[in-house]
Every structure is written in C-alpha cells, then in structure tokens.
C-alpha atoms as a PDB file:
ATOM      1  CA  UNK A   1     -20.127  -0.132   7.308  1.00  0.00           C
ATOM      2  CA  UNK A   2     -19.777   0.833   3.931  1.00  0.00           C
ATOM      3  CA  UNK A   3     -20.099  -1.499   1.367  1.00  0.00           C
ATOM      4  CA  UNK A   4     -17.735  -1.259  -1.904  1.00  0.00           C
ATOM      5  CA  UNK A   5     -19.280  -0.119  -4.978  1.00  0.00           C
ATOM      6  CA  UNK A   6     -16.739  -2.523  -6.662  1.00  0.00           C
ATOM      7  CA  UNK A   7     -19.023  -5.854  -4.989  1.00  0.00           C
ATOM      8  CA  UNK A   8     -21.362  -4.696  -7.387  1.00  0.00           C
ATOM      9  CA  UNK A   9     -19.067  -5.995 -10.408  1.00  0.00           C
ATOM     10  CA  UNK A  10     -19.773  -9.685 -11.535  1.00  0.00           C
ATOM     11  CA  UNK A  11     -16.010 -11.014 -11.583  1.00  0.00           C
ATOM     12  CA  UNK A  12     -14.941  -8.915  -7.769  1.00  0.00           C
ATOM     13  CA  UNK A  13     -15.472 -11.823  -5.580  1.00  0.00           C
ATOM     14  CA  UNK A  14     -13.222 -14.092  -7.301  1.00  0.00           C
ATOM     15  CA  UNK A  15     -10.192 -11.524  -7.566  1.00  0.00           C
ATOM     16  CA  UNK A  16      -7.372 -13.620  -5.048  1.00  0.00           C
ATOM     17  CA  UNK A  17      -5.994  -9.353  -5.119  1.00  0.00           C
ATOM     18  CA  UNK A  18      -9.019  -7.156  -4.594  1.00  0.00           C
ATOM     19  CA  UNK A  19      -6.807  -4.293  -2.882  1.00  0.00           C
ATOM     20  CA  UNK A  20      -3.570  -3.497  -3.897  1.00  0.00           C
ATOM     21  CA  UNK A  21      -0.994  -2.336  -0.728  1.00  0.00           C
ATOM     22  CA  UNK A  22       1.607  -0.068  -1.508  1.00  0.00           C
ATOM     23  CA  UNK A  23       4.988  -0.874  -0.520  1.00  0.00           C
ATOM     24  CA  UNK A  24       6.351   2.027  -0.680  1.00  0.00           C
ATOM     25  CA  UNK A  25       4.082   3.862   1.493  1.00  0.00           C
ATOM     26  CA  UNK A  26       4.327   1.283   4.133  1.00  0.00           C
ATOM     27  CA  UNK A  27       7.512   1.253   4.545  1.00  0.00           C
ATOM     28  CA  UNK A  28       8.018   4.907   5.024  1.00  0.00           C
ATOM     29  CA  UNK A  29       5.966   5.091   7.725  1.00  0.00           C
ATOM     30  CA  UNK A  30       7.392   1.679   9.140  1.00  0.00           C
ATOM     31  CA  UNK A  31      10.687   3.970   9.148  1.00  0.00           C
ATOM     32  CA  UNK A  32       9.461   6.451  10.548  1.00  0.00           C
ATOM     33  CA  UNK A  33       7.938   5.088  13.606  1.00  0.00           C
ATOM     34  CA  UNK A  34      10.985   3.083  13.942  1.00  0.00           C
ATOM     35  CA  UNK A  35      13.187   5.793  13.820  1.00  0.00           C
ATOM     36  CA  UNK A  36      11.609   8.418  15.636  1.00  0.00           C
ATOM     37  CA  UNK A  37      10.929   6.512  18.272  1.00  0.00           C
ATOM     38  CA  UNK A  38      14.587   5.326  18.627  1.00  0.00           C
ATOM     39  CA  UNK A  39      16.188   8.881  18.157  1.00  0.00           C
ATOM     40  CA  UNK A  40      13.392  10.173  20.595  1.00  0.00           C
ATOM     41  CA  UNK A  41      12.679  12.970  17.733  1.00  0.00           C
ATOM     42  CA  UNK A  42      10.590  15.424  19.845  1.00  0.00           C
ATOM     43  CA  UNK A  43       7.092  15.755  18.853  1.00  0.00           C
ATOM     44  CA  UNK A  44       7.073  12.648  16.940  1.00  0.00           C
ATOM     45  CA  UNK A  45       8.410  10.107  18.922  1.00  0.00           C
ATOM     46  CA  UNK A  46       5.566   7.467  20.047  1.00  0.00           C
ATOM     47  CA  UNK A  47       7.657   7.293  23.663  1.00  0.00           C
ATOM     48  CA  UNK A  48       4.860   9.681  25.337  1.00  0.00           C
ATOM     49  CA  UNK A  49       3.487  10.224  28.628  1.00  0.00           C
ATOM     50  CA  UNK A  50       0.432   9.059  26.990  1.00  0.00           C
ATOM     51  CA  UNK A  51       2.151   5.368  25.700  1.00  0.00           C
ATOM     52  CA  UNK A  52       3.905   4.864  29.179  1.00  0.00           C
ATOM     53  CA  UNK A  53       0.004   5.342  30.975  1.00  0.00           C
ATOM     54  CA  UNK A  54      -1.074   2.631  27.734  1.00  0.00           C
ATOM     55  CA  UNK A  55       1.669   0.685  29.763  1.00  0.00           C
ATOM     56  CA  UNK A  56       0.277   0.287  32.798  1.00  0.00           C
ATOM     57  CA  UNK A  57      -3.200  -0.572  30.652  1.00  0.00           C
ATOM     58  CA  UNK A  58      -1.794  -3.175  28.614  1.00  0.00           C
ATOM     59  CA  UNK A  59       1.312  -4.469  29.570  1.00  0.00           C
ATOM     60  CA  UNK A  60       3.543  -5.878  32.653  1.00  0.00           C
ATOM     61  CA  UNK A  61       6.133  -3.683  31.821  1.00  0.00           C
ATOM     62  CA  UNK A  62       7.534  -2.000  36.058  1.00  0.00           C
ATOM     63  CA  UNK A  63      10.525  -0.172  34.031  1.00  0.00           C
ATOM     64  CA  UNK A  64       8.869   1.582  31.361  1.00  0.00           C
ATOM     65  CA  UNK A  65       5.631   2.603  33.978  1.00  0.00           C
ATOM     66  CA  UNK A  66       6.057   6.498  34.899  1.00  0.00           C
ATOM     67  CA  UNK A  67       7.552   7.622  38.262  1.00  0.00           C
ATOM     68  CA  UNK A  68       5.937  10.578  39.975  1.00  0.00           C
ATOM     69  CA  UNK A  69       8.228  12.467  42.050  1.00  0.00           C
ATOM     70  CA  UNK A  70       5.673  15.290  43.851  1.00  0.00           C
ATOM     71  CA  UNK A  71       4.427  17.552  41.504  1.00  0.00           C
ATOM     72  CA  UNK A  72       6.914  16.448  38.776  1.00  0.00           C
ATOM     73  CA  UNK A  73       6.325  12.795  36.431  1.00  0.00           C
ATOM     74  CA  UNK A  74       9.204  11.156  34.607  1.00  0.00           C
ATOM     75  CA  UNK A  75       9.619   9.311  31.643  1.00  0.00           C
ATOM     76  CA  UNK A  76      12.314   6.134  32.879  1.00  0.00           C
ATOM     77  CA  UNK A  77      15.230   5.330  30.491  1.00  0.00           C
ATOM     78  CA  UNK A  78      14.418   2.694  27.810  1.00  0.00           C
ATOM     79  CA  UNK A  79      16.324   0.432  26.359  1.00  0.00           C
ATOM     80  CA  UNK A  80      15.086   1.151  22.780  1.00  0.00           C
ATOM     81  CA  UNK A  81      15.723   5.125  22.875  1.00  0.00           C
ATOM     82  CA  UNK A  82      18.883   6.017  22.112  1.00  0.00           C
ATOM     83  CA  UNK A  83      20.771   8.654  24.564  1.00  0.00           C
ATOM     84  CA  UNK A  84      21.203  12.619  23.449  1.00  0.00           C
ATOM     85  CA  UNK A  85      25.222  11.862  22.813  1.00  0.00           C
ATOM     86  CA  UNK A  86      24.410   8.078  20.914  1.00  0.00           C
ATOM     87  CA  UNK A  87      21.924   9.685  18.778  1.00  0.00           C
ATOM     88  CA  UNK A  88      24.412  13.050  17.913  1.00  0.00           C
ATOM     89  CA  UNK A  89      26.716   9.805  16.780  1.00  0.00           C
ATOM     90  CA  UNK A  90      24.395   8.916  14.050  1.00  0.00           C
ATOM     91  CA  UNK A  91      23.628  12.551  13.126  1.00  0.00           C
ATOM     92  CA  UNK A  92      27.226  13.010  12.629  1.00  0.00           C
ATOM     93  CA  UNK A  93      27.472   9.595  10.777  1.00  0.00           C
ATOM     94  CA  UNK A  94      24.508  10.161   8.298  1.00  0.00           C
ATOM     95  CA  UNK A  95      25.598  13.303   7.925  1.00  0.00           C
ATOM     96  CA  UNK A  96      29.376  11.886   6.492  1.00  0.00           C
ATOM     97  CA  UNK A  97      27.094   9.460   4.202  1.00  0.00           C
ATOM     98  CA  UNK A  98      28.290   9.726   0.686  1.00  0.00           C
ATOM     99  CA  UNK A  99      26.368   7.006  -1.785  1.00  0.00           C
ATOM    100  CA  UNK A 100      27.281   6.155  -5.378  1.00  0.00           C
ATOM    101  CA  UNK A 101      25.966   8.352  -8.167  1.00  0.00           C
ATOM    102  CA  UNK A 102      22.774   7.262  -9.045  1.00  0.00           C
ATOM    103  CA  UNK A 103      21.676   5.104  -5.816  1.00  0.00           C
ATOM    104  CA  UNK A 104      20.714   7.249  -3.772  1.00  0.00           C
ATOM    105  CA  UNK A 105      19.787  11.401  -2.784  1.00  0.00           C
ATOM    106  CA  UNK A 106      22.724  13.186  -1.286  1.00  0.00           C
ATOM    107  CA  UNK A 107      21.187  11.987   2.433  1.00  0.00           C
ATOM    108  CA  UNK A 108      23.805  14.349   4.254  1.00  0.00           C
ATOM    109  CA  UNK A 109      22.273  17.158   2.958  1.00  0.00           C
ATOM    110  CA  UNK A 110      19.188  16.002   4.629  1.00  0.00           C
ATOM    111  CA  UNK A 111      20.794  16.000   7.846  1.00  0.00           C
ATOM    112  CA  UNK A 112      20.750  19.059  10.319  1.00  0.00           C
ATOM    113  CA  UNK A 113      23.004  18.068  13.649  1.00  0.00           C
ATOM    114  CA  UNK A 114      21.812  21.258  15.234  1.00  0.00           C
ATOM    115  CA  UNK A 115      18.445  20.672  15.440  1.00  0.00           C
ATOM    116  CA  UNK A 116      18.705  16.730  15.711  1.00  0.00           C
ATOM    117  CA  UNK A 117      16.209  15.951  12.849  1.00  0.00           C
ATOM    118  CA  UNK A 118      16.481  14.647   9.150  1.00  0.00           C
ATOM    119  CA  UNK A 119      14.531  17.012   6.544  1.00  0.00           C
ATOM    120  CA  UNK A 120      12.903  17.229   3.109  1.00  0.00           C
ATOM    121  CA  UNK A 121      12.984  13.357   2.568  1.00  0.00           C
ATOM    122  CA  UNK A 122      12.219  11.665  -0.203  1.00  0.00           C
ATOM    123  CA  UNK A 123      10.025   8.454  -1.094  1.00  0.00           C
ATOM    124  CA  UNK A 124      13.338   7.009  -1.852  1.00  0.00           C
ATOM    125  CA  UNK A 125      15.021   8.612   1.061  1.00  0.00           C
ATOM    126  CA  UNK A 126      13.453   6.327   3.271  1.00  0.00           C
ATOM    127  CA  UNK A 127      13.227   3.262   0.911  1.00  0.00           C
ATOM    128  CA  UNK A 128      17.207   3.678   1.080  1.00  0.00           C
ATOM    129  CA  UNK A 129      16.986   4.545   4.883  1.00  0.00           C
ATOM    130  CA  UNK A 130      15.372   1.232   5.345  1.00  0.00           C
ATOM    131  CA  UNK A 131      16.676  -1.247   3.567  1.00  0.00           C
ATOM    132  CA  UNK A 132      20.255  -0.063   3.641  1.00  0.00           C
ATOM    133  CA  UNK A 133      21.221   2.099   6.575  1.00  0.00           C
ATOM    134  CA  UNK A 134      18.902   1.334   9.830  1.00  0.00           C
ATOM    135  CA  UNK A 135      21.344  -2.101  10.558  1.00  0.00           C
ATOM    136  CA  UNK A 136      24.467  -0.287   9.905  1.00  0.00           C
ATOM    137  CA  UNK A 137      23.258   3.043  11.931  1.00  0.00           C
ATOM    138  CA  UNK A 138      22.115   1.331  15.292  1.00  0.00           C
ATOM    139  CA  UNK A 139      24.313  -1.365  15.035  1.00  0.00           C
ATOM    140  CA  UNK A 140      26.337  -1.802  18.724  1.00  0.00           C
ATOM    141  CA  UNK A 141      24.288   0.796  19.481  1.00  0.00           C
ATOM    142  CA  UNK A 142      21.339  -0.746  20.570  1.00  0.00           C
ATOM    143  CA  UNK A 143      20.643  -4.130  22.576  1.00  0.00           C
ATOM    144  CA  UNK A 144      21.179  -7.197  20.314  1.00  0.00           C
ATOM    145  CA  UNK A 145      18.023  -8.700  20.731  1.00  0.00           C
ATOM    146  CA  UNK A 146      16.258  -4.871  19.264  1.00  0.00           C
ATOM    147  CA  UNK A 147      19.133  -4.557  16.391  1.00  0.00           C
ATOM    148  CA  UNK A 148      18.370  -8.095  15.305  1.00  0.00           C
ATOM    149  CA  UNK A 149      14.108  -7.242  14.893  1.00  0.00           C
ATOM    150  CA  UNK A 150      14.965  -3.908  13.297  1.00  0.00           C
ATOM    151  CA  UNK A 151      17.497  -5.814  10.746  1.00  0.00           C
ATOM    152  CA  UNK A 152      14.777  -8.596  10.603  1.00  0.00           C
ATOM    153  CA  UNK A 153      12.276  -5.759   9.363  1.00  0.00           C
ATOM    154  CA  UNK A 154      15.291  -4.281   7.159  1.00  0.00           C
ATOM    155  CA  UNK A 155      16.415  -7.829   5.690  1.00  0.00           C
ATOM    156  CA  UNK A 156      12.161  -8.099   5.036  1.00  0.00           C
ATOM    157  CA  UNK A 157      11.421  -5.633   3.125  1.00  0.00           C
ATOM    158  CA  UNK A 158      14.724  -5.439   1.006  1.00  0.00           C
ATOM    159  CA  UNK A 159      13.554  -9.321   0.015  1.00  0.00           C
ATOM    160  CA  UNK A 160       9.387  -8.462  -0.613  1.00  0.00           C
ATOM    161  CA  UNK A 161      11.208  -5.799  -3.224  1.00  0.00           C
ATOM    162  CA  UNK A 162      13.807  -8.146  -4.830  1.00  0.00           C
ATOM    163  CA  UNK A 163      13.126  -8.015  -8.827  1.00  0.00           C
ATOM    164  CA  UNK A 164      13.653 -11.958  -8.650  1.00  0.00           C
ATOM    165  CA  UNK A 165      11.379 -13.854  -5.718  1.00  0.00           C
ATOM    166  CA  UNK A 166      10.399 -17.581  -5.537  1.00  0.00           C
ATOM    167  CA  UNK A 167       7.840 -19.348  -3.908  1.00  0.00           C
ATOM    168  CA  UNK A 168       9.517 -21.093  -1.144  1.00  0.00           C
ATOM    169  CA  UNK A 169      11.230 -17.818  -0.148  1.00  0.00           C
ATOM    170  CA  UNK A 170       7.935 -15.715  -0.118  1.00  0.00           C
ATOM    171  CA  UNK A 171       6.413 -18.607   2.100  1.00  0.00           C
ATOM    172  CA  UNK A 172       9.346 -18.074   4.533  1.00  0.00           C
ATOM    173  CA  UNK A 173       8.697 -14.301   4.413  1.00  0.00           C
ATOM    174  CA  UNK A 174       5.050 -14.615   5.291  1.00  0.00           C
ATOM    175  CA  UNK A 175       6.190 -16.648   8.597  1.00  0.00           C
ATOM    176  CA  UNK A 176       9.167 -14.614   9.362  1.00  0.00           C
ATOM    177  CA  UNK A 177       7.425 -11.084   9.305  1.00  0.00           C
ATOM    178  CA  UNK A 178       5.081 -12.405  11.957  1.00  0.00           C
ATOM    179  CA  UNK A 179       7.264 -13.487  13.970  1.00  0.00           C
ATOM    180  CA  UNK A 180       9.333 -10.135  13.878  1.00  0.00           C
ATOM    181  CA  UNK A 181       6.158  -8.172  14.349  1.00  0.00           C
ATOM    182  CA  UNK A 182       5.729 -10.380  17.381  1.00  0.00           C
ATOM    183  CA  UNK A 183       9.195  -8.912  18.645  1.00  0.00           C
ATOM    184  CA  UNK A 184       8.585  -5.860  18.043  1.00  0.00           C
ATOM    185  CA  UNK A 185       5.507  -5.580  20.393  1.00  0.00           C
ATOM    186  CA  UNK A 186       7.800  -7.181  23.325  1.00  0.00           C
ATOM    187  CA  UNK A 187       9.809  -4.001  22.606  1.00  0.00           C
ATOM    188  CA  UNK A 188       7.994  -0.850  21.420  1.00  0.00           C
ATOM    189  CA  UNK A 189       5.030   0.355  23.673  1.00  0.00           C
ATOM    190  CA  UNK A 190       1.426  -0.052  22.147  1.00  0.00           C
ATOM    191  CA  UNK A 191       1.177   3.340  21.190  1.00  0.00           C
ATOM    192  CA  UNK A 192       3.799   2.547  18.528  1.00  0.00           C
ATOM    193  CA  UNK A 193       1.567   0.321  16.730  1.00  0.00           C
ATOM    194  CA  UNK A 194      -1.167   1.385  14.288  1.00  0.00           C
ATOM    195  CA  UNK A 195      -2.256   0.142  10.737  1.00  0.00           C
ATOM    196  CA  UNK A 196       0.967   0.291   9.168  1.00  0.00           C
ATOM    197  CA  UNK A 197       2.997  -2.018  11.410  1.00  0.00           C
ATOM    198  CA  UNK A 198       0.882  -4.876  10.853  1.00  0.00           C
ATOM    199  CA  UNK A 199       0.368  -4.137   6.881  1.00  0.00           C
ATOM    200  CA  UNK A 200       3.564  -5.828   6.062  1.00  0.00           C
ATOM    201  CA  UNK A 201       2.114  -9.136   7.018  1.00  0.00           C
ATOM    202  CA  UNK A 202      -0.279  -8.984   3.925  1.00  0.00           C
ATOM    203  CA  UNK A 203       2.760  -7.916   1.599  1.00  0.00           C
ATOM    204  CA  UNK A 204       4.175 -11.248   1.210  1.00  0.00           C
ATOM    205  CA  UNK A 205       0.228 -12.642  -0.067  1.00  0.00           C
ATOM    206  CA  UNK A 206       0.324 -10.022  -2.423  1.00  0.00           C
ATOM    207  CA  UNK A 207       3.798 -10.181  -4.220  1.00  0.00           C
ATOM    208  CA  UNK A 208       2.773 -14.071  -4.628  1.00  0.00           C
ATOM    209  CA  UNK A 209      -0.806 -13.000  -5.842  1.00  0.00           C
ATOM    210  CA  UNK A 210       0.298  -9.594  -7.777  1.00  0.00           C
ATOM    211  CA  UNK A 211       3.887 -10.154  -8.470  1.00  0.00           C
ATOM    212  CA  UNK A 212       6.850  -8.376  -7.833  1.00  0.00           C
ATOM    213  CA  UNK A 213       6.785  -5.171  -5.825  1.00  0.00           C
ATOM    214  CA  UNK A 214       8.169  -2.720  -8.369  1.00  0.00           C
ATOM    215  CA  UNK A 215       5.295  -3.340 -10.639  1.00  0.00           C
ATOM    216  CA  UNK A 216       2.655  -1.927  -7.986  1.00  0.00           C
ATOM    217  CA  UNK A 217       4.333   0.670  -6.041  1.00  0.00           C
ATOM    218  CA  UNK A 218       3.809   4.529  -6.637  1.00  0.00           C
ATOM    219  CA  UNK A 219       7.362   5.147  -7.125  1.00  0.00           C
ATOM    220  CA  UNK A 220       7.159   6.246 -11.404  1.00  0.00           C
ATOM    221  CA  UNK A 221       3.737   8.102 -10.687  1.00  0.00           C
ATOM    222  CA  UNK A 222       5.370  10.119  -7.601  1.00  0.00           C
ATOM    223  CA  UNK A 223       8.034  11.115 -10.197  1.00  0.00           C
ATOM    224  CA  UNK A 224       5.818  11.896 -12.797  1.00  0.00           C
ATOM    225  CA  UNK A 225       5.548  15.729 -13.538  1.00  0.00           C
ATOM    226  CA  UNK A 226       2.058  16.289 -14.094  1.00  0.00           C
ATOM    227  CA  UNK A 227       2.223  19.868 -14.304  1.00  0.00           C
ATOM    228  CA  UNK A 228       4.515  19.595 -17.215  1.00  0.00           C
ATOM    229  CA  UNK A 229       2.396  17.250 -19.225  1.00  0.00           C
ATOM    230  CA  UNK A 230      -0.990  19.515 -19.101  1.00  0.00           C
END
C-alpha cells in the first residue's frame, strides 16, 4: 500500500479533514444506482443474473434466488423494480416536468419515452433529480417501507447541502444516514453496493469539520470554461 506523499508534510497528521469528499459526485452516482436499478434501465441496472447468484452467497433472500426452468433461468419479480407500464408512468411524468426559470435544466428534454432512458444529464440534473423529484416520482409506486429509505436518502442529502446547518442537526444526520444505509441493504442486492453508497456516511464529519457543502463541491469548476480563458 501506497503511502501519501502528503504524510511527508509536518502539519498532515493533525488535519481533523485530510481528504475532501465531493458531494456532488456522490450523489450522482447514489442516483444513479438508485434509479437504474428501480427503472430496471437495461445494461445498467445492478438487478443481474450475476447479483441474484451474490444472493444465494450472501443473503437469505428464497424470492429474489433465480429459478431454472430446463435450459432457460429467470430473474423473479422484485419488489424494488418497477414494472414496464409503472416505469412508462414516470417517463411520461418527467417528461411533463416543467421547473421555474432558473432552478433547474429543462429535464423533459432529457427524457426519451421510446427508448425508456434519461439522456445528456447534467451535474445538476441529478443534484435536482435527487433531492427534489425521486419522493415525488416513486411515490405510491413503490412499497412504503422502500419509498420511505429512498426519501430518507433524498431528505439526507438535501440537509448535508443546506447553506445554514447546526450542530445538533449534523449529529442527527450522522446517525440517521446509517441507519438508512442499513435499509437499504435489507432491500437492494449486494451487487448494488460499492464505494459510493457508503461515502455518505463520512459527509456529515466533513460538513462539521469543512463547513458547508457548497464551499467544497466541484459545481463552479465544472462550469468553468477553461477553453475560453487560455
């Protein structure tokens, strides 16, 4: 294992902050997984034959195991993937989006209901997306007890980026996001999880540490035209 060149510097092992995660970054790909998975985009969805043989591995989970029928092996219905004419609902509904000038991208442009997918998003695509939209989207349409940890991870990370944050509510935060991480691995299969869904446990520490979010995250340098200014 490599050691950091940055040990080398007299003051490093006192920093409370020696890394700095990005918010922004984490949360798209917390999206992502989330909603792939849910609207069972093809070749990204996490809902594989290869997660429902991780079932068998790691958890005690008879309705999600695969069922081989002869020659042919079958995926069973989950509770967390939406059906084809459920997830056409939201298309439809994202696609009738219209957000005040100034808030967000025109998201329904983003949209294509043939195809099933969402394109060309941006950073703030999915901050919107997550924060905003995934309770309202999959609201009645999924199981209460998997709408309330998806709007527990929503409700999360539209608090770690509030401008105004105090101590006692950061403290709650750092105890709440565990316990919704918790939740979500009674739901998702274990091929779901990788760095990025247990990141947001350490965001918390660092908004305490660091300050608030909007001071770290890559959002102005992501907007920056670089090009221009050579």
């Amino acid at each position: 294992m490599n050691r950091s060149i940055f040990w080398e510097l007299s003051y490093w092992k006192t920093n409370l902050l020696r890394h700095n995660l990005d918010d922004m970054h984490i949360e798209k790909n917390v999206f992502e997984n989330i909603f792939n998975i849910i609207m069972d985009v093809k070749g990204k969805t996490k809902d594989n034959i290869k997660a429902r043989l991780d079932v068998v591995l790691f958890y005690n989970r008879k309705n999600m195991e695969l069922v081989c029928d002869g020659s042919r092996v079958a995926k069973p219905k989950v509770s967390f993937v939406l059906k084809k004419n459920t997830q056409l609902l939201v298309y439809k509904w994202l696609k009738s989006l219209c957000f005040p000038d100034g808030h967000a991208s025109n998201i329904s442009r983003l949209v294509n209901t043939k195809e099933w997918r969402l394109y060309g998003m941006k950073s703030h695509d999915y901050h919107v997306f997550m924060q905003t939209l995934i309770p309202l989207a999959f609201r009645d349409l999924l199981p209460k007890g998997i709408w309330d940890a998806l709007t527990e991870i929503s409700h999360f990370f539209r608090d770690i980026c509030s401008s105004k944050l105090n101590v006692d509510h950061i403290e709650r935060l750092e105890k709440n996001i565990i316990e919704t991480i918790c939740k979500f691995e009674m739901i998702f299969p274990p091929l779901f999880f990788d760095s990025m869904e247990y990141l947001p446990v350490h965001l918390p520490f660092e908004v305490k540490v660091g300050g608030p979010a909007q001071y770290k995250w890559m959002y102005p340098f992501e907007r920056l035209d670089i090009t221009g200014a050579m």
